[in-house]
N, C-alpha and C. Protein backbone atom coordinates (compact mmCIF):
# COMPACT_ATOMS: atom_id res chain seq x y z
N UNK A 1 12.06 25.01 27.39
CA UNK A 1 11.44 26.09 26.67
C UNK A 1 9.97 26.15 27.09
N UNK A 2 9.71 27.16 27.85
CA UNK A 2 8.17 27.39 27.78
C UNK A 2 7.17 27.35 26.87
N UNK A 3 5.91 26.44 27.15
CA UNK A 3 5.07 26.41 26.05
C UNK A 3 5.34 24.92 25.43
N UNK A 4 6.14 24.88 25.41
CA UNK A 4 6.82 23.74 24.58
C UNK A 4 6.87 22.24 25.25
N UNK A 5 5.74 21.03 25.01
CA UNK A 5 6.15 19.67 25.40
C UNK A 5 6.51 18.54 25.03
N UNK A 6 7.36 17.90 25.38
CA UNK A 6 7.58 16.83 24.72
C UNK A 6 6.61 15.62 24.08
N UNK A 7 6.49 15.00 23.19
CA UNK A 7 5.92 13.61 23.34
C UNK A 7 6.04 12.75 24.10
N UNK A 8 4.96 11.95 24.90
CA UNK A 8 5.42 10.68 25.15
C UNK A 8 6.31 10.02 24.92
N UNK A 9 6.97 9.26 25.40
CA UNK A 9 7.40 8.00 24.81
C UNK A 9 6.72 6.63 24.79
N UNK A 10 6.83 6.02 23.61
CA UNK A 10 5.67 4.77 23.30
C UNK A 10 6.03 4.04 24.38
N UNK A 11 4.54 3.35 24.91
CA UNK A 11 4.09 2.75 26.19
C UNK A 11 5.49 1.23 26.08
N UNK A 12 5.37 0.97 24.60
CA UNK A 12 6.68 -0.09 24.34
C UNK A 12 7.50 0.49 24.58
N UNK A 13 8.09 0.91 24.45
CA UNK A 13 10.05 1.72 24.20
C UNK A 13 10.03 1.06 22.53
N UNK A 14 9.03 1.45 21.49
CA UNK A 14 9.55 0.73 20.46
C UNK A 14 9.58 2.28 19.42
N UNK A 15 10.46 2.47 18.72
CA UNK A 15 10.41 3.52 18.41
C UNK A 15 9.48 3.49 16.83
N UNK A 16 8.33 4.23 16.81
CA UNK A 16 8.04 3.95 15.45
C UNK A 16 8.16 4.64 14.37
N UNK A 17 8.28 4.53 12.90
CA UNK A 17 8.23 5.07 12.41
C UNK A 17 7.52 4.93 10.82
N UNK A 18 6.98 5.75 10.64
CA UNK A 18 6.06 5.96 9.22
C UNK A 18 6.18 5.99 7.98
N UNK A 19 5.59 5.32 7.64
CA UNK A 19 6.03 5.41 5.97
C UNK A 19 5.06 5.94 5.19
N UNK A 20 5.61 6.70 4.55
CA UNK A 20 4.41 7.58 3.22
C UNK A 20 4.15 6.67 1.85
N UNK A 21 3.17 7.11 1.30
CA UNK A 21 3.18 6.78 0.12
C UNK A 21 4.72 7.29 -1.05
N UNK A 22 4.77 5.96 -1.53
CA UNK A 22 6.12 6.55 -2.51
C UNK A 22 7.68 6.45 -1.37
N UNK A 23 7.18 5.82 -0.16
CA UNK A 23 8.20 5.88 0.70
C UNK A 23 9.07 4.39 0.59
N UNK A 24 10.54 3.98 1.25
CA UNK A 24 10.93 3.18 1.18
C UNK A 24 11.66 3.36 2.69
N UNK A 25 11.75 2.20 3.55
CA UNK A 25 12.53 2.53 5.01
C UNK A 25 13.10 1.23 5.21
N UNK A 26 14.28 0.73 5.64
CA UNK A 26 14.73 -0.43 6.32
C UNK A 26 15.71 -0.07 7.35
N UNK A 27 15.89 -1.43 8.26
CA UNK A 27 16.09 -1.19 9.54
C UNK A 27 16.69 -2.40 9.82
N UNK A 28 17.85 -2.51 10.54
CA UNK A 28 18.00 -3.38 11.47
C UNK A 28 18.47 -3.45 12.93
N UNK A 29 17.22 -2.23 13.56
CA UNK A 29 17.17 -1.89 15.03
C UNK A 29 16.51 -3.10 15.43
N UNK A 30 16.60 -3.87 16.65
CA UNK A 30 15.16 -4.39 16.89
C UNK A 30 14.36 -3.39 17.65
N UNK A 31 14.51 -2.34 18.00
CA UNK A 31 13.70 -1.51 18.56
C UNK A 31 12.64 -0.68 17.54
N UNK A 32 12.80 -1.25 16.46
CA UNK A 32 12.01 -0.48 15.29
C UNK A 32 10.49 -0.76 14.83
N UNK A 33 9.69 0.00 14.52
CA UNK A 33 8.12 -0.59 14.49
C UNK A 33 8.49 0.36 13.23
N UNK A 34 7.63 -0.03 12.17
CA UNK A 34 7.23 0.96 10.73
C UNK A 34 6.24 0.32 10.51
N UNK A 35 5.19 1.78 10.69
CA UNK A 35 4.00 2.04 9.98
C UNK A 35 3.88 2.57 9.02
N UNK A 36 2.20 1.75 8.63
CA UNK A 36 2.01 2.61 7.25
C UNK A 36 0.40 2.27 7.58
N UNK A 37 -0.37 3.23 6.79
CA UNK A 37 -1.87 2.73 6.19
C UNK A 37 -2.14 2.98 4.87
N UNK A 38 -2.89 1.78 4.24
CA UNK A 38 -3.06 1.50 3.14
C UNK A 38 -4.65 1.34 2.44
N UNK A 39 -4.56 2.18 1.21
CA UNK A 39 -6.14 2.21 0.57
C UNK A 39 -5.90 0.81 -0.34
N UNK A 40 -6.06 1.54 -1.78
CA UNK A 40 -5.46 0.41 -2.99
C UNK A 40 -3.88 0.56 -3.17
N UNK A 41 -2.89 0.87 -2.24
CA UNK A 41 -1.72 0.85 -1.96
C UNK A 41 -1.44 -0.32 -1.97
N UNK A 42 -0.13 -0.46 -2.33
CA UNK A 42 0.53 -2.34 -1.48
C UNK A 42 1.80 -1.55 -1.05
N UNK A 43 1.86 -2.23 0.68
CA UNK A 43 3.08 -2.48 1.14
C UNK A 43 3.80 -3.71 1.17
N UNK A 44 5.20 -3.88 0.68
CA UNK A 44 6.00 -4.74 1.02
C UNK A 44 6.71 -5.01 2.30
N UNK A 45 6.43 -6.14 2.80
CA UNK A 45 7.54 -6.23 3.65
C UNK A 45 8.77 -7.31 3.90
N UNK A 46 9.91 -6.83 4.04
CA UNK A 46 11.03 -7.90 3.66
C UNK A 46 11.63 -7.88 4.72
N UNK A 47 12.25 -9.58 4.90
CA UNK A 47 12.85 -9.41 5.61
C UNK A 47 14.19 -10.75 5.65
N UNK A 48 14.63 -10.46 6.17
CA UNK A 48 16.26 -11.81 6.21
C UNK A 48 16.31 -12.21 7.51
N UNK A 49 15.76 -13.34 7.85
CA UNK A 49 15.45 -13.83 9.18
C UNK A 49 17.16 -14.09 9.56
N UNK A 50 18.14 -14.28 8.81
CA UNK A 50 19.63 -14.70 8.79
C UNK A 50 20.33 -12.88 9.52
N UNK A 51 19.88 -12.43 8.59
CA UNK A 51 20.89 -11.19 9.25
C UNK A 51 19.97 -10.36 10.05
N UNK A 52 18.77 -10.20 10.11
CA UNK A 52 18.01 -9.67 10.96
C UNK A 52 17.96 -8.06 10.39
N UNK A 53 17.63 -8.48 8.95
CA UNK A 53 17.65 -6.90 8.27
C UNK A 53 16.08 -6.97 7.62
N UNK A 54 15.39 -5.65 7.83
CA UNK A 54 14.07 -5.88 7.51
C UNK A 54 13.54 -4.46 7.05
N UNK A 55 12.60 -3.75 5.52
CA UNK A 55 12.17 -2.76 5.76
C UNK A 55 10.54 -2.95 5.14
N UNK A 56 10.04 -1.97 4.93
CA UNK A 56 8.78 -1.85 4.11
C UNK A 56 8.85 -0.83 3.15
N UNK A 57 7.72 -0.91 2.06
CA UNK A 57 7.95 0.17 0.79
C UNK A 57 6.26 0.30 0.75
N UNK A 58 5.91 1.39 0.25
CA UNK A 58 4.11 2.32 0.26
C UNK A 58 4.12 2.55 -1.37
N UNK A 59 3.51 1.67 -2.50
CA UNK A 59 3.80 2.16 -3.56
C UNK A 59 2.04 2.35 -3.92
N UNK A 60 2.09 3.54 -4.74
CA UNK A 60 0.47 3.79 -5.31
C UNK A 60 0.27 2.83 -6.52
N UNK A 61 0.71 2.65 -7.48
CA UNK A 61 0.77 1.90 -8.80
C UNK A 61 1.93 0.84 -9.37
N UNK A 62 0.61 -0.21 -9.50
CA UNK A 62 1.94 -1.25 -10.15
C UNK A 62 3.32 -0.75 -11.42
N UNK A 63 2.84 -0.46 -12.20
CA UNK A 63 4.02 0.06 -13.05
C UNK A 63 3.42 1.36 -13.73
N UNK A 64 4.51 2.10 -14.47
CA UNK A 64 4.25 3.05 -15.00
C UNK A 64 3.48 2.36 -16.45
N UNK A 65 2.50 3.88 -16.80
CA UNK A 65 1.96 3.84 -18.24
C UNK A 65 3.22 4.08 -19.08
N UNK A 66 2.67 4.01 -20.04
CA UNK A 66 3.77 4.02 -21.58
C UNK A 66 3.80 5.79 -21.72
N UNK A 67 4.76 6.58 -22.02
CA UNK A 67 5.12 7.34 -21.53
C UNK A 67 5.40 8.31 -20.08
N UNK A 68 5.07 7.75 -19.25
CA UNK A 68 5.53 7.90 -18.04
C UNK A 68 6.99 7.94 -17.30
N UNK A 69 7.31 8.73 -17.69
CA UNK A 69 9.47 8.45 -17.45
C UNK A 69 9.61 9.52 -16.15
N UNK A 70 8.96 10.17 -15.81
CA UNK A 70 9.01 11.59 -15.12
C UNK A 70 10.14 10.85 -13.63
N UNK A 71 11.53 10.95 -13.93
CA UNK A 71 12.24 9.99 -12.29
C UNK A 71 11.70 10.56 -10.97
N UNK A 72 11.35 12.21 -11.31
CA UNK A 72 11.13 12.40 -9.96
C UNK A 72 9.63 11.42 -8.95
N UNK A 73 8.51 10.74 -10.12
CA UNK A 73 7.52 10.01 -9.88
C UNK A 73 7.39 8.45 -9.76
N UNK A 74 8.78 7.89 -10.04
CA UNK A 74 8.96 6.69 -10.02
C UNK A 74 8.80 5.86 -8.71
N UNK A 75 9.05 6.55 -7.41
CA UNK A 75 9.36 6.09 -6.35
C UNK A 75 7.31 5.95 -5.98
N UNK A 76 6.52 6.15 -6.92
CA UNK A 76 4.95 6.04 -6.85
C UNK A 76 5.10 3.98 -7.24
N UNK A 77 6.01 3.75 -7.87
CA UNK A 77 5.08 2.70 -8.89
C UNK A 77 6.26 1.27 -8.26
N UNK A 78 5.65 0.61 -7.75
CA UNK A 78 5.65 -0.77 -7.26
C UNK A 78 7.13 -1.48 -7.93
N UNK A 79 7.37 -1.26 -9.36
CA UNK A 79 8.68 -1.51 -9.97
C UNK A 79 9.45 -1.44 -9.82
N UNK A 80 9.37 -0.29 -8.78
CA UNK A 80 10.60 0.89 -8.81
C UNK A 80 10.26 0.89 -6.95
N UNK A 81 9.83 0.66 -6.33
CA UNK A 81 10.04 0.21 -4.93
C UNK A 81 10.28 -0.52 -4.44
N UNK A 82 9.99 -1.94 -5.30
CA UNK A 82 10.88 -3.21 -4.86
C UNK A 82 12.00 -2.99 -5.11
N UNK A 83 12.31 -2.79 -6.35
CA UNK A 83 14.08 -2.96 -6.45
C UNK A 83 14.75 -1.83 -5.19
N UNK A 84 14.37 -0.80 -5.01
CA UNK A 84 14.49 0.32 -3.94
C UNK A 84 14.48 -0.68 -2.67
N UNK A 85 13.64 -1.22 -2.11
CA UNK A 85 13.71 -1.87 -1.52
C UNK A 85 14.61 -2.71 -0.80
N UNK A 86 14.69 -3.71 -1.95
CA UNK A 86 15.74 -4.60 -2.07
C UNK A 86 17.29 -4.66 -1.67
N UNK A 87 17.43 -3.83 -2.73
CA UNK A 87 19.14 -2.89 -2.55
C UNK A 87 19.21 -2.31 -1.23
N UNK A 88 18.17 -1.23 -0.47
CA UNK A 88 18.46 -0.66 0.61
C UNK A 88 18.82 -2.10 1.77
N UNK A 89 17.74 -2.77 1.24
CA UNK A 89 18.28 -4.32 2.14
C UNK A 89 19.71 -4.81 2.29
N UNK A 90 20.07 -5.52 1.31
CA UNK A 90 21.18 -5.70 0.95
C UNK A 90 21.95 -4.66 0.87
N UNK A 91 22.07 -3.54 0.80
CA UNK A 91 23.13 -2.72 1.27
C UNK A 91 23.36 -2.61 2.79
N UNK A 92 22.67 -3.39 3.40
CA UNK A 92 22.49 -3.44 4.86
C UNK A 92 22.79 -4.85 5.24
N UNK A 93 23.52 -5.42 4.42
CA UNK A 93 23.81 -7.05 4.92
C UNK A 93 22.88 -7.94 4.61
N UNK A 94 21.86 -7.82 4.26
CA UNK A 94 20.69 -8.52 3.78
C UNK A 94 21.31 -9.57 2.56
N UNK A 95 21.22 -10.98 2.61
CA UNK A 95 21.06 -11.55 1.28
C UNK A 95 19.62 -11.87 0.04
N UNK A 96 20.17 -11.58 -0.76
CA UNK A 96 18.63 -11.81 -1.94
C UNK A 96 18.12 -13.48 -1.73
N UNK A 97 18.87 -14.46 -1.26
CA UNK A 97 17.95 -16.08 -1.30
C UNK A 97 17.84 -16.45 -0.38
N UNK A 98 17.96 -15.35 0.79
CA UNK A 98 17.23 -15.19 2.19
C UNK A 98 16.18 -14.49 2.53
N UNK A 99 15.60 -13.63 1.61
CA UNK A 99 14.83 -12.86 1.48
C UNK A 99 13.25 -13.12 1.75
N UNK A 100 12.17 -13.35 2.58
CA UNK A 100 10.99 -13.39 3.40
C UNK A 100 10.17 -12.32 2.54
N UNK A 101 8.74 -12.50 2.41
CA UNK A 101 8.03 -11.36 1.94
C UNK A 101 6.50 -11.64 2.62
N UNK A 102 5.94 -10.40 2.96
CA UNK A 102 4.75 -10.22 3.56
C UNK A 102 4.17 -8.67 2.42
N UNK A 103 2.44 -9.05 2.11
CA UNK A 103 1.91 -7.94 1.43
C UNK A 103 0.77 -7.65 1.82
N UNK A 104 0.65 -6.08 1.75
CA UNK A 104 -0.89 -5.65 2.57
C UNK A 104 -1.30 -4.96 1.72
N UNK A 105 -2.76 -4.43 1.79
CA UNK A 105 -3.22 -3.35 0.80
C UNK A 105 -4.07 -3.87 -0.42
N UNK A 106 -3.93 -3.16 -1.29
CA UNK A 106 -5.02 -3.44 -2.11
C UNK A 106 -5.91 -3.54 -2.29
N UNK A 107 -6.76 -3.02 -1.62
CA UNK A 107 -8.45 -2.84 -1.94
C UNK A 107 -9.02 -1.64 -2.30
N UNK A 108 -10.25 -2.86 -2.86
CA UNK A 108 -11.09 -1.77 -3.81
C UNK A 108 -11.97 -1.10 -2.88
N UNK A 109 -11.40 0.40 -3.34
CA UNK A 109 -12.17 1.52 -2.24
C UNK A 109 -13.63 1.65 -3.23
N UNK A 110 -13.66 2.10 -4.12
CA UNK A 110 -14.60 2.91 -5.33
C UNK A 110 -14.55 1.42 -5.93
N UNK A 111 -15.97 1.32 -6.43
CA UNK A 111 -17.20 0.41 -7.12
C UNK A 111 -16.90 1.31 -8.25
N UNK A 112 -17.17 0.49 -9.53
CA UNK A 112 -17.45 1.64 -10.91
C UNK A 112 -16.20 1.84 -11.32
N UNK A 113 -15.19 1.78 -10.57
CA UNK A 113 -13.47 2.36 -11.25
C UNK A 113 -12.97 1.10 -11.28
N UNK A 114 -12.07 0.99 -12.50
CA UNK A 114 -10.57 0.02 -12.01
C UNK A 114 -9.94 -0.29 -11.20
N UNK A 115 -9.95 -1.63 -10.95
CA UNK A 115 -9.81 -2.05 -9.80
C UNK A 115 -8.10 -2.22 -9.01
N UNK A 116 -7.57 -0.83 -8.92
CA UNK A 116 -6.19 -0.73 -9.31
C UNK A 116 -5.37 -1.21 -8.00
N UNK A 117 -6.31 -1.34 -6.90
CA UNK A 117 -5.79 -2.50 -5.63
C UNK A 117 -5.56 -3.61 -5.89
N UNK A 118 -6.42 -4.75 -6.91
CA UNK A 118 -6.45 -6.09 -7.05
C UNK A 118 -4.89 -6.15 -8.49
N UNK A 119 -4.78 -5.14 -9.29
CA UNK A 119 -3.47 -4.67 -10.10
C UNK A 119 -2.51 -4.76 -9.67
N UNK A 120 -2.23 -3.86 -8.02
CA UNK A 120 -1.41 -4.09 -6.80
C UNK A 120 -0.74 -5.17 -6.50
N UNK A 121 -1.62 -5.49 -6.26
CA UNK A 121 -1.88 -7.20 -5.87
C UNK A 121 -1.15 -7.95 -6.55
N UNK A 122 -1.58 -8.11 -7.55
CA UNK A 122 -1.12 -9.01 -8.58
C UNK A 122 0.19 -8.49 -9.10
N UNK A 123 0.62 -7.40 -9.32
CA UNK A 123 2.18 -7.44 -8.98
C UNK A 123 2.87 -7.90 -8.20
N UNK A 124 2.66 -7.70 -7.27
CA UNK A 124 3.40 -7.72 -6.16
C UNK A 124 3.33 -9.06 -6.02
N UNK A 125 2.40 -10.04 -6.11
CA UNK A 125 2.83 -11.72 -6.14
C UNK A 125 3.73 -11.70 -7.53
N UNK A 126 3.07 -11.50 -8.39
CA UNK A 126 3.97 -11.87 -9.65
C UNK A 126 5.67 -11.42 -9.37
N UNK A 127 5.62 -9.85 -9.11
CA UNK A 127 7.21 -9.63 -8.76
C UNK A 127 8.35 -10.20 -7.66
N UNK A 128 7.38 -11.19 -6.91
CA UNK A 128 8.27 -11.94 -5.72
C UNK A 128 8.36 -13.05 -6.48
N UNK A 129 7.63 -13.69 -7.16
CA UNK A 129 7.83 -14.83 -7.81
C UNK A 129 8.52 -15.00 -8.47
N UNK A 130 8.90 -14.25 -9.59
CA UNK A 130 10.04 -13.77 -10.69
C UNK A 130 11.29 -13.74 -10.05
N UNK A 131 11.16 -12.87 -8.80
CA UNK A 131 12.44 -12.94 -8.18
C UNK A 131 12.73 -13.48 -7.41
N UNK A 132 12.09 -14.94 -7.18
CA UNK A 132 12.49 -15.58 -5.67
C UNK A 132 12.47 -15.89 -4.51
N UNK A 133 11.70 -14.83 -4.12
CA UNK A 133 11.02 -13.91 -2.70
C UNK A 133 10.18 -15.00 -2.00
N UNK A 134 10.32 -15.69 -1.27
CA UNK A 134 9.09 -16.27 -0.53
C UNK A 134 8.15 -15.50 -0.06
N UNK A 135 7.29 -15.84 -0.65
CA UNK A 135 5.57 -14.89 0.45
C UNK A 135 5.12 -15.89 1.10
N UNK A 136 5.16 -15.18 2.21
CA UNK A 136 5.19 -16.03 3.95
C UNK A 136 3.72 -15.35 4.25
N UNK A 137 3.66 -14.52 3.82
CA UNK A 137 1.92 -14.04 3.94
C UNK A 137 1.52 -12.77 3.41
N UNK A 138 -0.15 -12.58 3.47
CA UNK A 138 -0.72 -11.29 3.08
C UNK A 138 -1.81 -11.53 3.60
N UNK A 139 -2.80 -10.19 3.79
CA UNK A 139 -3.45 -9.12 3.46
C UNK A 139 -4.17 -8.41 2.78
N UNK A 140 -4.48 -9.17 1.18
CA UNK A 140 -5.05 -7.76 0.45
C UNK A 140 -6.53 -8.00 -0.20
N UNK A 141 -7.14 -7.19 -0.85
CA UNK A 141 -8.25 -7.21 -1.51
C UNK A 141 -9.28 -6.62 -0.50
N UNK A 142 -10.63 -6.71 -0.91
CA UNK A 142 -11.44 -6.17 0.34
C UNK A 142 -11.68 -4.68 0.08
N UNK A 143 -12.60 -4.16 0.93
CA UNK A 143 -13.15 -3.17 0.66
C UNK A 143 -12.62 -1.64 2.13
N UNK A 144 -11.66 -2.77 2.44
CA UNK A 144 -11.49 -1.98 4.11
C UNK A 144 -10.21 -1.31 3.87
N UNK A 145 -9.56 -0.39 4.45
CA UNK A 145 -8.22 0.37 4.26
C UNK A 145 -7.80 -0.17 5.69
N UNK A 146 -5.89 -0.31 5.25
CA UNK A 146 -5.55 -1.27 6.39
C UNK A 146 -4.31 -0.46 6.77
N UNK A 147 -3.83 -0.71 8.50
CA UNK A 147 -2.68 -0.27 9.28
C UNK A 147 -2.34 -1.46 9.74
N UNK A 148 -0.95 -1.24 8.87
CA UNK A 148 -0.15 -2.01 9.67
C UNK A 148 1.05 -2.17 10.51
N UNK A 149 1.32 -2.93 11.00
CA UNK A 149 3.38 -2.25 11.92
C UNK A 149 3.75 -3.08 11.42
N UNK A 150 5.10 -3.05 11.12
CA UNK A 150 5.72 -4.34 10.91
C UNK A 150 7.36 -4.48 11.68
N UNK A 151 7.90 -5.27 12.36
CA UNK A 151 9.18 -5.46 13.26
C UNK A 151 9.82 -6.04 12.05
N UNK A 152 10.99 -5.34 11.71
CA UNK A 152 11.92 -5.30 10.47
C UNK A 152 12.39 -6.65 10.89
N UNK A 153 12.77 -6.30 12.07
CA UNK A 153 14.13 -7.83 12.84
C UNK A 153 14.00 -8.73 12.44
N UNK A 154 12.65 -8.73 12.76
CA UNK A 154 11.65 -9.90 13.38
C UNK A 154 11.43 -10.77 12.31
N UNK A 155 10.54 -9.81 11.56
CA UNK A 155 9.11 -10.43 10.13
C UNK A 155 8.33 -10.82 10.82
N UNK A 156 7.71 -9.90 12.02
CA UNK A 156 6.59 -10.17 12.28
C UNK A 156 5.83 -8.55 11.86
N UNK A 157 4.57 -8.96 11.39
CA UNK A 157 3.86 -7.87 11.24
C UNK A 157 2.25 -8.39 11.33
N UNK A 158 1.75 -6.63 11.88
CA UNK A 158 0.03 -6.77 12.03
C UNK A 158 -0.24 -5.70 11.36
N UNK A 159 -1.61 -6.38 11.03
CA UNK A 159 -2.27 -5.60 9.95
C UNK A 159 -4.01 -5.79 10.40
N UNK A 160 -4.25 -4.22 10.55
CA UNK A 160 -5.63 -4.47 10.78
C UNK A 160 -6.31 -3.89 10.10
N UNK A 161 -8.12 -4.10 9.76
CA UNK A 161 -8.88 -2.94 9.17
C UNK A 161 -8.75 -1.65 9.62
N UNK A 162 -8.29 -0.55 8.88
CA UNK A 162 -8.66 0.19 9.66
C UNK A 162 -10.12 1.22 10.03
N UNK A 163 -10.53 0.91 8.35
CA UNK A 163 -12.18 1.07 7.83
C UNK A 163 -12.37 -0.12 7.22
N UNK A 164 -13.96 -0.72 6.96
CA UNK A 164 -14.80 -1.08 6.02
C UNK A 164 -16.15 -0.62 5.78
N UNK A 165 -16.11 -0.91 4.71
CA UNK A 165 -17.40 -0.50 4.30
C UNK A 165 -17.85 -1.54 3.25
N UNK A 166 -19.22 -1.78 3.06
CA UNK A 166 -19.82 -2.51 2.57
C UNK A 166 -19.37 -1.90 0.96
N UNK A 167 -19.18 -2.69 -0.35
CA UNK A 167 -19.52 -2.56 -1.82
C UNK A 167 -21.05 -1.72 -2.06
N UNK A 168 -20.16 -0.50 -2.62
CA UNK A 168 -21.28 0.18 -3.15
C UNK A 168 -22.18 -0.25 -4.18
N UNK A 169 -23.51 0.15 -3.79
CA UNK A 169 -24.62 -0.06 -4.53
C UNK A 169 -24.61 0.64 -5.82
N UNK A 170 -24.59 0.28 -7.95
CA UNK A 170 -24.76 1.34 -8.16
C UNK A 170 -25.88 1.96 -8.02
N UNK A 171 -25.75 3.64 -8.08
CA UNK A 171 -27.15 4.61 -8.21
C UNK A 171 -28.02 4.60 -9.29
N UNK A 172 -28.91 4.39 -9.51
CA UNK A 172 -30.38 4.05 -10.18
C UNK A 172 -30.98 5.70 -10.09
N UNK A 173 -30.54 6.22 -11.42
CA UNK A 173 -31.23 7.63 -11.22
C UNK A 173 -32.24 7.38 -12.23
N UNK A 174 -33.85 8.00 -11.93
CA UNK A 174 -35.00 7.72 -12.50
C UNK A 174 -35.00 9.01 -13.23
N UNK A 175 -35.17 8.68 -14.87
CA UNK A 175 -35.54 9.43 -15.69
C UNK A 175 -36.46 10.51 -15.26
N UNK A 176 -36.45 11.70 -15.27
CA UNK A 176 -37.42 12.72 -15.26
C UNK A 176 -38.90 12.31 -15.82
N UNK A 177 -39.67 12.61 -15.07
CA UNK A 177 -41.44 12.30 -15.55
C UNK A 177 -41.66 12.66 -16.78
N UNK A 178 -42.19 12.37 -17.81
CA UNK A 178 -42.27 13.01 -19.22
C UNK A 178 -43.41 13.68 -19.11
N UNK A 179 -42.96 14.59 -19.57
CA UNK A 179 -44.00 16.02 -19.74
C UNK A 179 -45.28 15.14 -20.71
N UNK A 180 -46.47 15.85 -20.58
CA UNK A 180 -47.85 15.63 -21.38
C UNK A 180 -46.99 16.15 -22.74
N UNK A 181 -47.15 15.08 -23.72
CA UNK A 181 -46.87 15.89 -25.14
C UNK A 181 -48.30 16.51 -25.46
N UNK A 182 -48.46 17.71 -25.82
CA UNK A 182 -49.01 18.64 -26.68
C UNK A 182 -49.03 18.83 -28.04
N UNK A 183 -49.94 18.70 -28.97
CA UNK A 183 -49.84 19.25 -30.18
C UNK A 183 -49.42 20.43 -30.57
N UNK A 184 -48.50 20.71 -31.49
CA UNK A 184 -48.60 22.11 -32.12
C UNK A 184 -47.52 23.19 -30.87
N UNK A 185 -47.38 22.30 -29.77
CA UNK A 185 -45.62 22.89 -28.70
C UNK A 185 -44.80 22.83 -29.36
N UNK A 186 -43.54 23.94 -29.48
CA UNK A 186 -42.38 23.38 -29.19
C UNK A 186 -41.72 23.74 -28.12
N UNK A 187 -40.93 22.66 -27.69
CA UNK A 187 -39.93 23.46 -26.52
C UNK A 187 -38.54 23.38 -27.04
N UNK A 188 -37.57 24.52 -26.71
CA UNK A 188 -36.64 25.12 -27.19
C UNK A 188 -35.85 24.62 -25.87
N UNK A 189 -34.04 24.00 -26.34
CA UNK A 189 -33.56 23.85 -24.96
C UNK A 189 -32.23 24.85 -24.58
């Protein structure tokens, strides 16, 4: 078709593919790379060094608030991407007390807000622990947003900065000069 060109093909032959926020992907190509980049996100990554089944999950928030039921928004909250996770694993031959875990993400972008990366965080150890999960490594905290690949097969994954930036300073705004008080003024506002 005129006009029209193909992509490259990656300089590897590794085919990659992306994961969104709220996303869940597993694989047991070894030709598979899955990316993602991460702010105060956490990605999981799992894997069964036994069957050679491996995916990753992009969740924005550790769990839902107290009224929060909305299903179509669940696939946002860390609770609800592990178990997603998990199952897509094991529906793929994967066993649960073979199960490997690697975590990235979590940092605090914004000074002044809740620190809802280090929240991340702390799920995501707490929820491998509860369930068993060896964490073979991580990644998180920090002020930098991170890319990482990860080889499902494998359980090997890299993770790099992909920004940092130094902890914001807070702003120090100086009161307005005070007017000369005057006798017998008023000012109206």
């Amino acid at each position: 078709m005129p006009g029209v060109s193909a992509l490259p093909a990656p300089v590897d032959g590794l085919k990659r593919i992306t994961i969104m926020q709220g996303e869940t992907k597993v694989s047991d190509n070894p030709g598979v790379v899955m990316t993602t980049v991460l702010g105060s996100c956490i990605s999981a990554c799992l894997f069964d060094p036994v069957t050679r089944v491996g995916g990753l999950n992009h969740f924005l928030l550790a769990e839902p608030g107290s009224g929060d039921t909305d299903v179509r928004s669940l696939q946002r909250y860390g609770v609800y991407a592990m178990e997603v996770l998990i199952n897509a694993m094991m529906a793929m031959g994967a066993t649960r007390t073979n199960l490997k875990a690697r975590i990235y993400g979590g940092a605090s972008l914004r000074d002044g807000f809740r620190d809802i990366g280090a929240t991340n965080a702390l799920f995501a150890r707490r929820f491998l622990r509860d369930e068993r999960i060896a964490l073979v490594g991580e990644d998180v905290g920090g002020h930098g947003a991170r890319r990482v690949e990860f080889r499902p097969t494998l359980g090997l994954a890299r993770c790099r900065i992909a920004t940092d930036r130094p902890a914001e300073r807070p702003r120090i705004v100086a009161p307005p000069p005070a007017a000369a008080a005057s006798i017998g003024d008023v000012e109206f506002f």
